[in-house]
C-alpha atoms as a PDB file:
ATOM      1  CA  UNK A   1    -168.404 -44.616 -15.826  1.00  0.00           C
ATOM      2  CA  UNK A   2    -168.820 -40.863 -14.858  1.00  0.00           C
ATOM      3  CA  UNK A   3    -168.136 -40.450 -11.257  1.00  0.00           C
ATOM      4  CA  UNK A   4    -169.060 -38.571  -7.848  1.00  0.00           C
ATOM      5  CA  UNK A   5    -166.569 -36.042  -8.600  1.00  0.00           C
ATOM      6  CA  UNK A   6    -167.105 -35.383 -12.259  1.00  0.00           C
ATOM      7  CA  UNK A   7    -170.850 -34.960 -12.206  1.00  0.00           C
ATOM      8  CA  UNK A   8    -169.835 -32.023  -8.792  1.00  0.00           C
ATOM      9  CA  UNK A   9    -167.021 -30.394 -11.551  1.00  0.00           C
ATOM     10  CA  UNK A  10    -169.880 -30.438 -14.283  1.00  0.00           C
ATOM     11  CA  UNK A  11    -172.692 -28.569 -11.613  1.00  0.00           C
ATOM     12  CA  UNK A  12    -169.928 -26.634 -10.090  1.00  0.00           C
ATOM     13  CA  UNK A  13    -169.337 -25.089 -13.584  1.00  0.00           C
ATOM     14  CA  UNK A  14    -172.559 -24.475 -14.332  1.00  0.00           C
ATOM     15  CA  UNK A  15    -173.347 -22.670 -11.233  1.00  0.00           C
ATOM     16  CA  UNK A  16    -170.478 -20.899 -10.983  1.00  0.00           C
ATOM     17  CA  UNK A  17    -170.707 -19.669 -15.139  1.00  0.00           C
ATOM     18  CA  UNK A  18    -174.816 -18.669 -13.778  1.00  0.00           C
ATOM     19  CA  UNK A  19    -173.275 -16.182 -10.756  1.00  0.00           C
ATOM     20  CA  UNK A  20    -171.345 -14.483 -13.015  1.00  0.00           C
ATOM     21  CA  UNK A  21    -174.437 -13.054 -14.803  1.00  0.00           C
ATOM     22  CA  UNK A  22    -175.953 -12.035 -11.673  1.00  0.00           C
ATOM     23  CA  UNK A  23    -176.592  -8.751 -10.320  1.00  0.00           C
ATOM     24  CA  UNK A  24    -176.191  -7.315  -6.877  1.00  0.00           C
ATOM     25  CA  UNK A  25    -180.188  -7.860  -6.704  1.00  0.00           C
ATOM     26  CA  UNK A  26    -180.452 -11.049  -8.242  1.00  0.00           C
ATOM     27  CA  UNK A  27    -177.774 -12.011  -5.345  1.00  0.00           C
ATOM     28  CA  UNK A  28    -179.861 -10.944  -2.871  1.00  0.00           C
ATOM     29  CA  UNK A  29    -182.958 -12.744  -3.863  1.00  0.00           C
ATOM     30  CA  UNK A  30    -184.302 -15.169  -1.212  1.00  0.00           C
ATOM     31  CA  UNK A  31    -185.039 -18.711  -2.134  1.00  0.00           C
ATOM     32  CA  UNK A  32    -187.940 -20.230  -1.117  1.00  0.00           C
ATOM     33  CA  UNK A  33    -186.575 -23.966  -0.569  1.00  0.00           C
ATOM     34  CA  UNK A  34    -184.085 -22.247   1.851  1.00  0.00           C
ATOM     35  CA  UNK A  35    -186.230 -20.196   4.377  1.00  0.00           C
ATOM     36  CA  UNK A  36    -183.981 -17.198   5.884  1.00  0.00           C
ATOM     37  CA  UNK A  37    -181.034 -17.604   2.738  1.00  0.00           C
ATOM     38  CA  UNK A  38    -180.247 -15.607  -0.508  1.00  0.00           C
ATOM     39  CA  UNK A  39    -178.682 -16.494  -3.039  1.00  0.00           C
ATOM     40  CA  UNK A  40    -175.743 -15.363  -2.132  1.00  0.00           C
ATOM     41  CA  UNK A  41    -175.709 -17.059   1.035  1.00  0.00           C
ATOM     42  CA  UNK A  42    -176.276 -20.483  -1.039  1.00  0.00           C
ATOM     43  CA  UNK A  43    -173.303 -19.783  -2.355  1.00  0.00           C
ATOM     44  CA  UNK A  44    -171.447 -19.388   0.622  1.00  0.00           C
ATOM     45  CA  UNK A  45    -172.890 -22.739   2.151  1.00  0.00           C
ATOM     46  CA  UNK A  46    -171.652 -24.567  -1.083  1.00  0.00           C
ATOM     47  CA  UNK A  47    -168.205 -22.651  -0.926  1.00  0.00           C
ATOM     48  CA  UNK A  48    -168.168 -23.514   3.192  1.00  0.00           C
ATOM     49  CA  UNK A  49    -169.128 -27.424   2.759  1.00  0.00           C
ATOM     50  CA  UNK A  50    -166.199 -27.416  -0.120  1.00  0.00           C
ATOM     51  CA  UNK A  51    -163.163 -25.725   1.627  1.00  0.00           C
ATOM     52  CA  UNK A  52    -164.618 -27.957   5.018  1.00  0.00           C
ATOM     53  CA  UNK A  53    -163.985 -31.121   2.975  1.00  0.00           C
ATOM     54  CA  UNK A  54    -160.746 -29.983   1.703  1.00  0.00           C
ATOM     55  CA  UNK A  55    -159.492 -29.032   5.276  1.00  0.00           C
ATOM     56  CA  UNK A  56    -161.354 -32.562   7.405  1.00  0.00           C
ATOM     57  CA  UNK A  57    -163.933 -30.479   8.623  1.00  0.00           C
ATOM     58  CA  UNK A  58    -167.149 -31.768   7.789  1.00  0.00           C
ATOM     59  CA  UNK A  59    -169.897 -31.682   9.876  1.00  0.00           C
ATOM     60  CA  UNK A  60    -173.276 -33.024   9.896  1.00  0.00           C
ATOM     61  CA  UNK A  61    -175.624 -32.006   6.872  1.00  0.00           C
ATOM     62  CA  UNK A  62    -178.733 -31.735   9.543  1.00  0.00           C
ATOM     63  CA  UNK A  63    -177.049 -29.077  11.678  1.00  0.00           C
ATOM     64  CA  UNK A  64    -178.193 -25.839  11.030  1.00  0.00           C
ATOM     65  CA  UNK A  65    -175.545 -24.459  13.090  1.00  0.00           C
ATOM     66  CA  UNK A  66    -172.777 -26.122  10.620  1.00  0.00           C
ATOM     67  CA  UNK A  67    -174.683 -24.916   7.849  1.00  0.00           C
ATOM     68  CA  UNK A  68    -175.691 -21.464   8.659  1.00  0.00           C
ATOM     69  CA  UNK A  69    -171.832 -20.889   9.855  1.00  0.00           C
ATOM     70  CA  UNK A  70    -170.912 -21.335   5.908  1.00  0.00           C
ATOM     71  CA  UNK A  71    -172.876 -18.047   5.421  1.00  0.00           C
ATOM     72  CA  UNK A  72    -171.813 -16.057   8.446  1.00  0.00           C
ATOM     73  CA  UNK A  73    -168.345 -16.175   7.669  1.00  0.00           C
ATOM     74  CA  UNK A  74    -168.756 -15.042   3.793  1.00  0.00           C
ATOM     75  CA  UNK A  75    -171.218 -12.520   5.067  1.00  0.00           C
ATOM     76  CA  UNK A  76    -169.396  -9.995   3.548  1.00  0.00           C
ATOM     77  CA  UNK A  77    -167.521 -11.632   0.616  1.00  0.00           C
ATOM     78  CA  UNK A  78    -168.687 -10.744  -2.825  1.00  0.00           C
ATOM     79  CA  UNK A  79    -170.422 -13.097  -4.884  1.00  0.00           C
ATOM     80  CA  UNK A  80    -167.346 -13.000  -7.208  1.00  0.00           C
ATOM     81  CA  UNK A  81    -164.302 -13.883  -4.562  1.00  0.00           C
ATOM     82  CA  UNK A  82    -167.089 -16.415  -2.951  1.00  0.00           C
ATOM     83  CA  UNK A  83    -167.160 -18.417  -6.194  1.00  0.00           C
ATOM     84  CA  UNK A  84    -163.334 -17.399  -6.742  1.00  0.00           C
ATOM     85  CA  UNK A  85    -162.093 -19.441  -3.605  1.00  0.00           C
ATOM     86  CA  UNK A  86    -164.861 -22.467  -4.864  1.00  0.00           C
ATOM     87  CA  UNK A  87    -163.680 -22.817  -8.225  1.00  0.00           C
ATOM     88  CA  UNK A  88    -159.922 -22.927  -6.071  1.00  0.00           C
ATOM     89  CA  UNK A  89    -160.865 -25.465  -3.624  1.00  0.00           C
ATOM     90  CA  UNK A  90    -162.750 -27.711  -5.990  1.00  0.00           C
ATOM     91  CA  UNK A  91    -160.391 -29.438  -8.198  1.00  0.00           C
ATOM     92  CA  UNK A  92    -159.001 -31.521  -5.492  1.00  0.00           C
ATOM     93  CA  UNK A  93    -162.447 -31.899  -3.426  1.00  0.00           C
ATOM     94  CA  UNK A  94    -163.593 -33.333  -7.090  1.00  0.00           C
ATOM     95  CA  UNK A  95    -160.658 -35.661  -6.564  1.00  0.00           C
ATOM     96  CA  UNK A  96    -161.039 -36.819  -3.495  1.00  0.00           C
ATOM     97  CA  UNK A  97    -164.756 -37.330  -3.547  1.00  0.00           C
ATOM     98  CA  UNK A  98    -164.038 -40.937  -5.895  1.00  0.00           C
ATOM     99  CA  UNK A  99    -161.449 -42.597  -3.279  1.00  0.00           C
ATOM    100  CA  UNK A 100    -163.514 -45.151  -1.670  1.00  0.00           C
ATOM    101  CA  UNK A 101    -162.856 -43.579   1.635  1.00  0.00           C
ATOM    102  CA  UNK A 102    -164.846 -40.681   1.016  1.00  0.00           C
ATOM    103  CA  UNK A 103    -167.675 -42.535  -0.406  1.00  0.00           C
ATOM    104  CA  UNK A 104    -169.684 -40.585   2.765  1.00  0.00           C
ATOM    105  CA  UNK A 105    -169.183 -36.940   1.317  1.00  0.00           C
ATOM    106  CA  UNK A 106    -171.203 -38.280  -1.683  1.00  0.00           C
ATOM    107  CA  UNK A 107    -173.390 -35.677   0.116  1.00  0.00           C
ATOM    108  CA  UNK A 108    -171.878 -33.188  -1.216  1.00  0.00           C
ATOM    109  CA  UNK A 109    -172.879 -34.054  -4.947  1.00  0.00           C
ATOM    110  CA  UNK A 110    -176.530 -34.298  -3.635  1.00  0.00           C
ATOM    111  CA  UNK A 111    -176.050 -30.816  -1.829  1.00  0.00           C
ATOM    112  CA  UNK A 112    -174.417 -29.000  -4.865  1.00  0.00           C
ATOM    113  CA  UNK A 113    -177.087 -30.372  -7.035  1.00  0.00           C
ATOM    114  CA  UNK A 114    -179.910 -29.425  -5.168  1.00  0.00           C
ATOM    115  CA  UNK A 115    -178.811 -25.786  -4.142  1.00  0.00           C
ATOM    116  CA  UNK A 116    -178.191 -25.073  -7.762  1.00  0.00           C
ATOM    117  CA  UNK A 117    -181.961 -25.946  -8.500  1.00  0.00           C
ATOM    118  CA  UNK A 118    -183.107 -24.136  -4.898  1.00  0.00           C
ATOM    119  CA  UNK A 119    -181.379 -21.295  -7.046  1.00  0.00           C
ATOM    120  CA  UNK A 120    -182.592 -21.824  -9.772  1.00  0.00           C
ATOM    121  CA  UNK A 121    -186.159 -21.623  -8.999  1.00  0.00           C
ATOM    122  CA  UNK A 122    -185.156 -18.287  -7.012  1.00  0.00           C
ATOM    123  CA  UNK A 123    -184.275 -17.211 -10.078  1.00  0.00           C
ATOM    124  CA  UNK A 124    -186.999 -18.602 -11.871  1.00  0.00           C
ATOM    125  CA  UNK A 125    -184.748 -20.340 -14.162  1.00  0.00           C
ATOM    126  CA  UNK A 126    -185.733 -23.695 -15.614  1.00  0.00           C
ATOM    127  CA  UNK A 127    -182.984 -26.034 -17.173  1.00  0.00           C
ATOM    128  CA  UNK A 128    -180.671 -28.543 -16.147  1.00  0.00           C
ATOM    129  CA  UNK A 129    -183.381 -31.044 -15.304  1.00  0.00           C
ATOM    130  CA  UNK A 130    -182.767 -33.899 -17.719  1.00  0.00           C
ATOM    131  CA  UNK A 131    -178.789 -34.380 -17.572  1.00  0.00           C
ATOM    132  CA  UNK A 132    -176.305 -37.456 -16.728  1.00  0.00           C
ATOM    133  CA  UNK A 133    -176.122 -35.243 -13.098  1.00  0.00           C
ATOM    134  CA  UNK A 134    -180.004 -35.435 -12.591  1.00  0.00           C
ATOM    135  CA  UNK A 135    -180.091 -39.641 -13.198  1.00  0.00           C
ATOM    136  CA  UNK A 136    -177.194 -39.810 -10.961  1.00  0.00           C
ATOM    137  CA  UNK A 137    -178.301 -37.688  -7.808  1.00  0.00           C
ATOM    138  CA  UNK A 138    -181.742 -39.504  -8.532  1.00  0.00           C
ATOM    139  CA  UNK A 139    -180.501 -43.269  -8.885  1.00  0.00           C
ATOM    140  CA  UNK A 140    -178.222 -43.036  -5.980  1.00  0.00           C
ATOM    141  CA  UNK A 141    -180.420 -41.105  -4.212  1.00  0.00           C
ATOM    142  CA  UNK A 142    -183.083 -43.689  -4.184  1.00  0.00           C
ATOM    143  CA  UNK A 143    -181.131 -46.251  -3.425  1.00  0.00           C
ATOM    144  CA  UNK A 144    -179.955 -45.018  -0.305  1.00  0.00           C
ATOM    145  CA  UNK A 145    -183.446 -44.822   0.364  1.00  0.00           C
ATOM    146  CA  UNK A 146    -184.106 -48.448  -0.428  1.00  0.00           C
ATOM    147  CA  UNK A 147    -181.272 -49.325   2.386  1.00  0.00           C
ATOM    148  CA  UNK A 148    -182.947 -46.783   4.744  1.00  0.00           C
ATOM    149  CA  UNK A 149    -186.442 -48.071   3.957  1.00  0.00           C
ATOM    150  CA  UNK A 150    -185.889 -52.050   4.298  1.00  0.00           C
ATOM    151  CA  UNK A 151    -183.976 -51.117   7.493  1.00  0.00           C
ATOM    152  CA  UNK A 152    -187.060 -49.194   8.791  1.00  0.00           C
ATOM    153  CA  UNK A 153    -189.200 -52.100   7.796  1.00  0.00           C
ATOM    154  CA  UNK A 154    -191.608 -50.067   5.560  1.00  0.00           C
ATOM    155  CA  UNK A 155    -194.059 -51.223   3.326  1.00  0.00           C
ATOM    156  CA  UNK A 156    -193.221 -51.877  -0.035  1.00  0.00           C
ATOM    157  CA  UNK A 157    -193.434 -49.540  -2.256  1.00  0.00           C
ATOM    158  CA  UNK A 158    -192.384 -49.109  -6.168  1.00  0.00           C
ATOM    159  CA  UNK A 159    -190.238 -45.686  -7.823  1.00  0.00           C
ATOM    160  CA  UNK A 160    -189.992 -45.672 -11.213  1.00  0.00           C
ATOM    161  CA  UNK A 161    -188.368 -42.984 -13.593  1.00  0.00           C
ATOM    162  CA  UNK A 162    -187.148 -43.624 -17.140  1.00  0.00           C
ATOM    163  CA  UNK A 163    -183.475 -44.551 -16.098  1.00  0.00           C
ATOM    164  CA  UNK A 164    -184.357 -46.664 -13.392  1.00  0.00           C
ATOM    165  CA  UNK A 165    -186.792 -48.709 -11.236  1.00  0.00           C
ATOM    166  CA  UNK A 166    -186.960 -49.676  -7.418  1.00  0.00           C
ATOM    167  CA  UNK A 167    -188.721 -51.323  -5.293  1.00  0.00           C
ATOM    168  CA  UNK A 168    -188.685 -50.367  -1.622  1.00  0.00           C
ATOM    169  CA  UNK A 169    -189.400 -52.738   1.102  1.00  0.00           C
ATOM    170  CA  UNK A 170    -188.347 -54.757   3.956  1.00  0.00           C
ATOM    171  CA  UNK A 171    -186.153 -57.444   2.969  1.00  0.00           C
ATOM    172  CA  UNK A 172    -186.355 -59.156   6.028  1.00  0.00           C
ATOM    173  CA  UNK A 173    -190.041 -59.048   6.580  1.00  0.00           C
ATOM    174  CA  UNK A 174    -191.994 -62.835   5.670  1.00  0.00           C
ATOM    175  CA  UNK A 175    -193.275 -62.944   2.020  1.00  0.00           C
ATOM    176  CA  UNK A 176    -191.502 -58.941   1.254  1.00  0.00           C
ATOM    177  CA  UNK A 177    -190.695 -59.884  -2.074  1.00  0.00           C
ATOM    178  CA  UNK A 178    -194.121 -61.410  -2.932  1.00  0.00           C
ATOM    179  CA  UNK A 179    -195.836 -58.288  -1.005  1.00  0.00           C
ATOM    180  CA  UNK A 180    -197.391 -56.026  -3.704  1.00  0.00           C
ATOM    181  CA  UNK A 181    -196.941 -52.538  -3.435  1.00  0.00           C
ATOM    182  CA  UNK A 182    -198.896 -50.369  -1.257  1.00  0.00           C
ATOM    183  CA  UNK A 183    -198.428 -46.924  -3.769  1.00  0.00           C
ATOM    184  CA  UNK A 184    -196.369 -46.989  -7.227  1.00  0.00           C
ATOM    185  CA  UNK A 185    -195.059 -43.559  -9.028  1.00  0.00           C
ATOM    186  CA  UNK A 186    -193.563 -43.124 -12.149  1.00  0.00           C
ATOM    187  CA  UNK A 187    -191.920 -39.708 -12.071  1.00  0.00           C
ATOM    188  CA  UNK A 188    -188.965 -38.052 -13.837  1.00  0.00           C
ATOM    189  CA  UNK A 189    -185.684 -38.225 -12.417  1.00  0.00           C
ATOM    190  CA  UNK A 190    -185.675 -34.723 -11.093  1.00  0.00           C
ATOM    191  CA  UNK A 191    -188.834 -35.118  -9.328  1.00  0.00           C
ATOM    192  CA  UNK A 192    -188.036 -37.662  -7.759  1.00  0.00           C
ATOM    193  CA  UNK A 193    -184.570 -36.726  -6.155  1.00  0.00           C
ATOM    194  CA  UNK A 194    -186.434 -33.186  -5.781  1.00  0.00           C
ATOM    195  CA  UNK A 195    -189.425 -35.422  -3.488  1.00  0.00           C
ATOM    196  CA  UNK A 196    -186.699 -37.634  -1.537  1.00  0.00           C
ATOM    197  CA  UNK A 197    -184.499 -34.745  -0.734  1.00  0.00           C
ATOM    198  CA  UNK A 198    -187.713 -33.061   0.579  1.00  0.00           C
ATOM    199  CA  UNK A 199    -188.797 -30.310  -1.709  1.00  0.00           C
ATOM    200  CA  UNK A 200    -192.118 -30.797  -2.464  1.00  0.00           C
ATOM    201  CA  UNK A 201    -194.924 -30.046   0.433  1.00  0.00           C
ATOM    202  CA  UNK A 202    -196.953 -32.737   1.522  1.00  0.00           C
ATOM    203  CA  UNK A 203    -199.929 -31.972  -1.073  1.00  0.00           C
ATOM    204  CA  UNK A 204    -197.291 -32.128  -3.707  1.00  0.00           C
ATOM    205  CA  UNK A 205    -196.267 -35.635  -2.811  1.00  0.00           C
ATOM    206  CA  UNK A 206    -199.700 -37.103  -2.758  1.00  0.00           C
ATOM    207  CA  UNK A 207    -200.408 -35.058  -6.041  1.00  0.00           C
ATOM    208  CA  UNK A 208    -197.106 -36.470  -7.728  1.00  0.00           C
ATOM    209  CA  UNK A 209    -199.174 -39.202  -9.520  1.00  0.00           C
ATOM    210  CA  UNK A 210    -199.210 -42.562  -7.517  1.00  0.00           C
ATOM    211  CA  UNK A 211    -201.012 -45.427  -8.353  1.00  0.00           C
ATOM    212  CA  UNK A 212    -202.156 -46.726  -4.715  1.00  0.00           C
ATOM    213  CA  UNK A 213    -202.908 -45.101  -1.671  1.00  0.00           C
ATOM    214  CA  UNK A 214    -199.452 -42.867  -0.934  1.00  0.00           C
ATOM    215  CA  UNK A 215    -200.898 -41.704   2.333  1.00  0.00           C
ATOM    216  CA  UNK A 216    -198.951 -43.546   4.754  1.00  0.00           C
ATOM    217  CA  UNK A 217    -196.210 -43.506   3.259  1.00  0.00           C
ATOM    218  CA  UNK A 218    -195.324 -39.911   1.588  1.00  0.00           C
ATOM    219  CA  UNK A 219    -194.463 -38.483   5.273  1.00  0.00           C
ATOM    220  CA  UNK A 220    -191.686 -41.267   5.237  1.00  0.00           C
ATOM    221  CA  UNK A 221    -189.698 -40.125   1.844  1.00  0.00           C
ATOM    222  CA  UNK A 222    -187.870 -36.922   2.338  1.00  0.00           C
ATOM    223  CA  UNK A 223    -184.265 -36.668   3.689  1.00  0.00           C
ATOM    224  CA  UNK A 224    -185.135 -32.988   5.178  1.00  0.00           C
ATOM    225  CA  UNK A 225    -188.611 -31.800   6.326  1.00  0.00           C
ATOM    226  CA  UNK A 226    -190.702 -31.192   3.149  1.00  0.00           C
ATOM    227  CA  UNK A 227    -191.804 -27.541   2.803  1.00  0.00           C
ATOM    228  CA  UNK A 228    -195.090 -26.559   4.835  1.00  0.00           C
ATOM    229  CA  UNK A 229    -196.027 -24.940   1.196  1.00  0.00           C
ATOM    230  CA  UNK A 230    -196.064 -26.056  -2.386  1.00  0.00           C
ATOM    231  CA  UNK A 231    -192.014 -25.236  -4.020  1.00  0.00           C
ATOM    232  CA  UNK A 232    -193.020 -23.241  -7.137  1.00  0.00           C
ATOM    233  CA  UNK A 233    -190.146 -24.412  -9.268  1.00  0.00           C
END
């Protein structure tokens, strides 16, 4: 079985092989899923969470003030030495990330993963959608969800995609398991960790191609805010 910190060496790679195409202004270019950040300064967050996890550091992935200190301290750095130090910290991050004690920085896989794409679609560069990495982030990705959502007592609802389905619901509630669905989607992987990590607006959601009324429940599925406008990826 592939794991945590195989599928991070196999992204890392592949982001770090893209920034060494990119020019100064290709750097520089803001990305949309990331309001106020570059490119560049995606970099530097993935860089910052990295060297953090190597050095015990870690701080909470909803506090911008963790986050945004990741690019103020590689302000300056080139894109090169940025990418320089990852590569450098990574191998034993990549290690560490599959001892069962750091089963919670499994974060990390679903940050690198979805900051590549945020790039990406900067960019406007379309690939590495349909890889072992995307049916990972998605599968485990969802079924954190599923813990979340039968926790929260939410209504049942069914995700589908073609290496996996789920049903969401509480598992304490009377009759759950008999309950049928209130809204069913069949999506592709990357869609679907792309709509639970909370890139895709609102309209997006409902437009994603339920079967059902998703309208209570679409507010309920991203990890992060979704954005106030359609992501154009």
């Amino acid at each position: 079985m592939t794991t945590t910190g195989a599928h991070y060496r196999v992204i890392r790679g592949e982001l770090t092989a893209l920034a060494a195409t990119l020019s100064a202004e290709q750097a520089a270019t803001p990305v949309p899923a990331l309001p106020g950040w570059s490119v560049h300064d995606t970099y530097a967050h993935l860089a910052g969470i990295c060297s953090d996890i190597l050095t015990g550091t870690v701080g909470d992935p909803h506090d911008a003030a963790w986050t945004a200190g990741h690019v103020a301290a590689r302000a300056d750095v080139p894109l090169a030495e940025i990418c320089r130090q990852w590569n450098a910290d990574a191998p034993t991050v990549e290690e560490r990330l599959d001892r069962p004690e750091m089963r919670r920085a499994v974060f990390a896989l679903f940050d690198v993963f979805h900051h590549g794409h945020d790039v990406r679609g900067a960019l406007g560069i379309v690939e590495a959608r349909d890889t072992p990495q995307t049916q990972f982030v998605a599968q485990l990705m969802t079924k954190f969800k599923a813990l979340e959502w039968g926790r929260a007592g939410h209504p049942p609802i069914r995700l589908a995609t073609p290496s996996g389905s789920w049903r969401l619901g509480a598992p304490d509630a009377e009759d759950a398991a008999d309950a049928e669905p209130v809204a069913s989607l069949d999506t592709s992987d990357f869609e679907l960790a792309r709509i639970i990590v909370g890139r895709r607006s609102r309209a997006q959601m409902l437009a994603a191609g339920w079967v059902g009324d998703p309208e209570p429940i679409v507010d309920l599925l991203p990890v992060f805010g979704p954005p106030v406008t359609d992501l154009t990826e």
